[in-house]
C-alpha atoms as a PDB file:
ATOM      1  CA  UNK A   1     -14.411  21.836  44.821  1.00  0.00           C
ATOM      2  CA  UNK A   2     -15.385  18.354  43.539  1.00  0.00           C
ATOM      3  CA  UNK A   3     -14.342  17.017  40.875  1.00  0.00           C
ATOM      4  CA  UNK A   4     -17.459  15.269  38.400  1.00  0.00           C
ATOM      5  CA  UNK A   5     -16.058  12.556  36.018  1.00  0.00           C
ATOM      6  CA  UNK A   6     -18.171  11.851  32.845  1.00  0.00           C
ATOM      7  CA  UNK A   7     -18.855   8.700  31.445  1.00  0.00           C
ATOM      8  CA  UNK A   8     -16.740   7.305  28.180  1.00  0.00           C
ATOM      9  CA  UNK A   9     -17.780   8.363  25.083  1.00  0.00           C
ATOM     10  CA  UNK A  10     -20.324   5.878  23.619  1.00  0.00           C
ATOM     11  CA  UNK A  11     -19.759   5.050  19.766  1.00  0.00           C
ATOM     12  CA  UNK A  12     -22.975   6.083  17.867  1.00  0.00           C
ATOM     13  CA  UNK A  13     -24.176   3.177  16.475  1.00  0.00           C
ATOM     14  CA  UNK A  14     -26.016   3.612  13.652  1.00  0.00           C
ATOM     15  CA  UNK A  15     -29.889   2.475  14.337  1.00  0.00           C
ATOM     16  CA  UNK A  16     -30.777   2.067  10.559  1.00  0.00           C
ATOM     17  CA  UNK A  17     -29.676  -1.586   9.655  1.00  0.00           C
ATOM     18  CA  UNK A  18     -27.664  -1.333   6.277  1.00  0.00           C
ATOM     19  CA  UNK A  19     -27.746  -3.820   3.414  1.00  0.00           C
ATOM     20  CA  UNK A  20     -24.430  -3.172   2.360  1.00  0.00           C
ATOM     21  CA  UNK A  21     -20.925  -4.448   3.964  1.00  0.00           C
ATOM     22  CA  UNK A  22     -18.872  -1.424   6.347  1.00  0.00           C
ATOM     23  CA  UNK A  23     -16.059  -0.384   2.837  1.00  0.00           C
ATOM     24  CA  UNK A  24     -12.084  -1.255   3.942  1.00  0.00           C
ATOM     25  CA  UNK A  25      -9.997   1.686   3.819  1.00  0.00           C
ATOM     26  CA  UNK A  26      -7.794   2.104   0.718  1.00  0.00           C
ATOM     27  CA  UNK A  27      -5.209  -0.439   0.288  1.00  0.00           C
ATOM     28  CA  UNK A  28      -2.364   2.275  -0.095  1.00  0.00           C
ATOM     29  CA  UNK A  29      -3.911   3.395   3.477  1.00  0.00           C
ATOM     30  CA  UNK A  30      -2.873   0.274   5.013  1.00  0.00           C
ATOM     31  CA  UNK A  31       0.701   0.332   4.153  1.00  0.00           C
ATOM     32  CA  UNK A  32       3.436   2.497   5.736  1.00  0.00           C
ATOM     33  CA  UNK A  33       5.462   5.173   4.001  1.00  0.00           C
ATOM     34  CA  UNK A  34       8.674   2.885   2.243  1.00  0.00           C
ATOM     35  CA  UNK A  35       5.464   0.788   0.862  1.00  0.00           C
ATOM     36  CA  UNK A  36       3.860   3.646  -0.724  1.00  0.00           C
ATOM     37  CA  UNK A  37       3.948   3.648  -4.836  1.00  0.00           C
ATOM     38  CA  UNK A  38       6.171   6.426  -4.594  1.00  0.00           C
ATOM     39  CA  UNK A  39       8.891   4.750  -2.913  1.00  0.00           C
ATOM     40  CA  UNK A  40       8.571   1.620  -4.749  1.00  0.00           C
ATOM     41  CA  UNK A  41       9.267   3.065  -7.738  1.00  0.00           C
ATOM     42  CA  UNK A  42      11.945   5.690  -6.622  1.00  0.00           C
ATOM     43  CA  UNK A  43      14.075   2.837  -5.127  1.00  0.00           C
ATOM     44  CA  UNK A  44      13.649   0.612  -8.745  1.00  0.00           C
ATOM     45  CA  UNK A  45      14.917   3.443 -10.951  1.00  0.00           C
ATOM     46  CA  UNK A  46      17.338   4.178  -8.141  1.00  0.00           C
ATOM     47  CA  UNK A  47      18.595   0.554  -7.901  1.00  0.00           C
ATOM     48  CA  UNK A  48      18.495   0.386 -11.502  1.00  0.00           C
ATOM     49  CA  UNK A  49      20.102   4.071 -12.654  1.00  0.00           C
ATOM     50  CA  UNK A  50      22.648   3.318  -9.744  1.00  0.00           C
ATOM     51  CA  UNK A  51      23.660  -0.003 -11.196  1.00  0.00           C
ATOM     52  CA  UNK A  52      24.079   1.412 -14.768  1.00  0.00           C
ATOM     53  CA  UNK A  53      25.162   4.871 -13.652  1.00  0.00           C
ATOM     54  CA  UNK A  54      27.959   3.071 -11.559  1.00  0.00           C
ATOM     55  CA  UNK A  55      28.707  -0.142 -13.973  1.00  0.00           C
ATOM     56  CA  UNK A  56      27.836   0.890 -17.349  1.00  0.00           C
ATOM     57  CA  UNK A  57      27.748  -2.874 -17.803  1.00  0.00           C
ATOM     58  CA  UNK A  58      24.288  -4.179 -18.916  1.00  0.00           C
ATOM     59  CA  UNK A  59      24.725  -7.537 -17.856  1.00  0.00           C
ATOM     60  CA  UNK A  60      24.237  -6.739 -14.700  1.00  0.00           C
ATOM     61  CA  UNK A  61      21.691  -3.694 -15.139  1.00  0.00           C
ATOM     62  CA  UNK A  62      19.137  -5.684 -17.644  1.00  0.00           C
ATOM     63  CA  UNK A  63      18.551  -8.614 -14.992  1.00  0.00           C
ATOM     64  CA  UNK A  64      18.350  -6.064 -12.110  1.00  0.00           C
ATOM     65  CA  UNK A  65      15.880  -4.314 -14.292  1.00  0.00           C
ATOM     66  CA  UNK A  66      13.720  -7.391 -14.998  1.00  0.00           C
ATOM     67  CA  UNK A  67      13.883  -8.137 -11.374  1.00  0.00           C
ATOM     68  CA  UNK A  68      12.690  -4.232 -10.550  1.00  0.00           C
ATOM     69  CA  UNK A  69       9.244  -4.519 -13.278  1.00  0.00           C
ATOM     70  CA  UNK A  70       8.649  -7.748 -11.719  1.00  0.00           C
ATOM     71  CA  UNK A  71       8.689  -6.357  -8.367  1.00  0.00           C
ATOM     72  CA  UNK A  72       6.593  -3.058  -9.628  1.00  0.00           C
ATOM     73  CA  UNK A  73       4.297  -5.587 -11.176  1.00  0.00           C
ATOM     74  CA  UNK A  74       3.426  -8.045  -8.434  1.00  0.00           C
ATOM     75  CA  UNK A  75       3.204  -5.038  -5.451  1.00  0.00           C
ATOM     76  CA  UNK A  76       1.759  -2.112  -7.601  1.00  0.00           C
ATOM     77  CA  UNK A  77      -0.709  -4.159  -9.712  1.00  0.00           C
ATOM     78  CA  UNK A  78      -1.632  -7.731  -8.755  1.00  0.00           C
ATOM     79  CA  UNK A  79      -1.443  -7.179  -5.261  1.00  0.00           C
ATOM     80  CA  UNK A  80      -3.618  -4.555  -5.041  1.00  0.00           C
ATOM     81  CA  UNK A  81      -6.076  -6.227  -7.695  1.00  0.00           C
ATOM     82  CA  UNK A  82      -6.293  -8.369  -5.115  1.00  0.00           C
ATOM     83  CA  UNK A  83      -6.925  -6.400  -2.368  1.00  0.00           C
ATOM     84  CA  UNK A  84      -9.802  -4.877  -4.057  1.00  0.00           C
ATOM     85  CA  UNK A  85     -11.297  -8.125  -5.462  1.00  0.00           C
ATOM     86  CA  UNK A  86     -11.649  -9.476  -1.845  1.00  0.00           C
ATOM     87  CA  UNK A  87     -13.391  -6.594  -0.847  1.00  0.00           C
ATOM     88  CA  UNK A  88     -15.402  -6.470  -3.309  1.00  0.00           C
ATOM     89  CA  UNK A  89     -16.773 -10.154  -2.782  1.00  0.00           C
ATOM     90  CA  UNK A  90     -16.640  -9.250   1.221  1.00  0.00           C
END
């Protein structure tokens, strides 16, 4: 019995030109699972509840907890800000 191979599968290109720019995915898309909001945020309270829950000293749980909103700040809201302001001059 023979054997027939087929040809690759072609992409369909889409024959009616469009005006507007292919969309990116979602930022959150892009990133892998420990960069996902959720695990941002678990790991700051977790940092910061461990440090107090384990210290009870606030000298060294109010800086840590600066440090944490700065963090949440820069990769949950600027960052992505940014993301979507590049695409959306793209």
């Amino acid at each position: 019995m023979a054997t027939t191979i087929s040809p690759p599968c072609k992409p369909q290109v889409n024959s009616t030109p469009s005006a507007e720019p292919p969309e990116q995915p979602p930022f959150w898309s892009l990133k892998p699972w420990w960069c996902q909001p959720w695990s941002i945020v678990s790991t700051g309270v977790l940092v910061v509840g461990g440090s107090w829950g384990l210290l009870h000293q606030l000298w060294i749980s109010l800086p840590l907890a600066l440090g944490v909103m700065a963090w949440w700040l820069l990769f949950l809201v600027l960052v992505p800000a940014a993301y979507r302001s590049a695409s959306d001059q793209a």
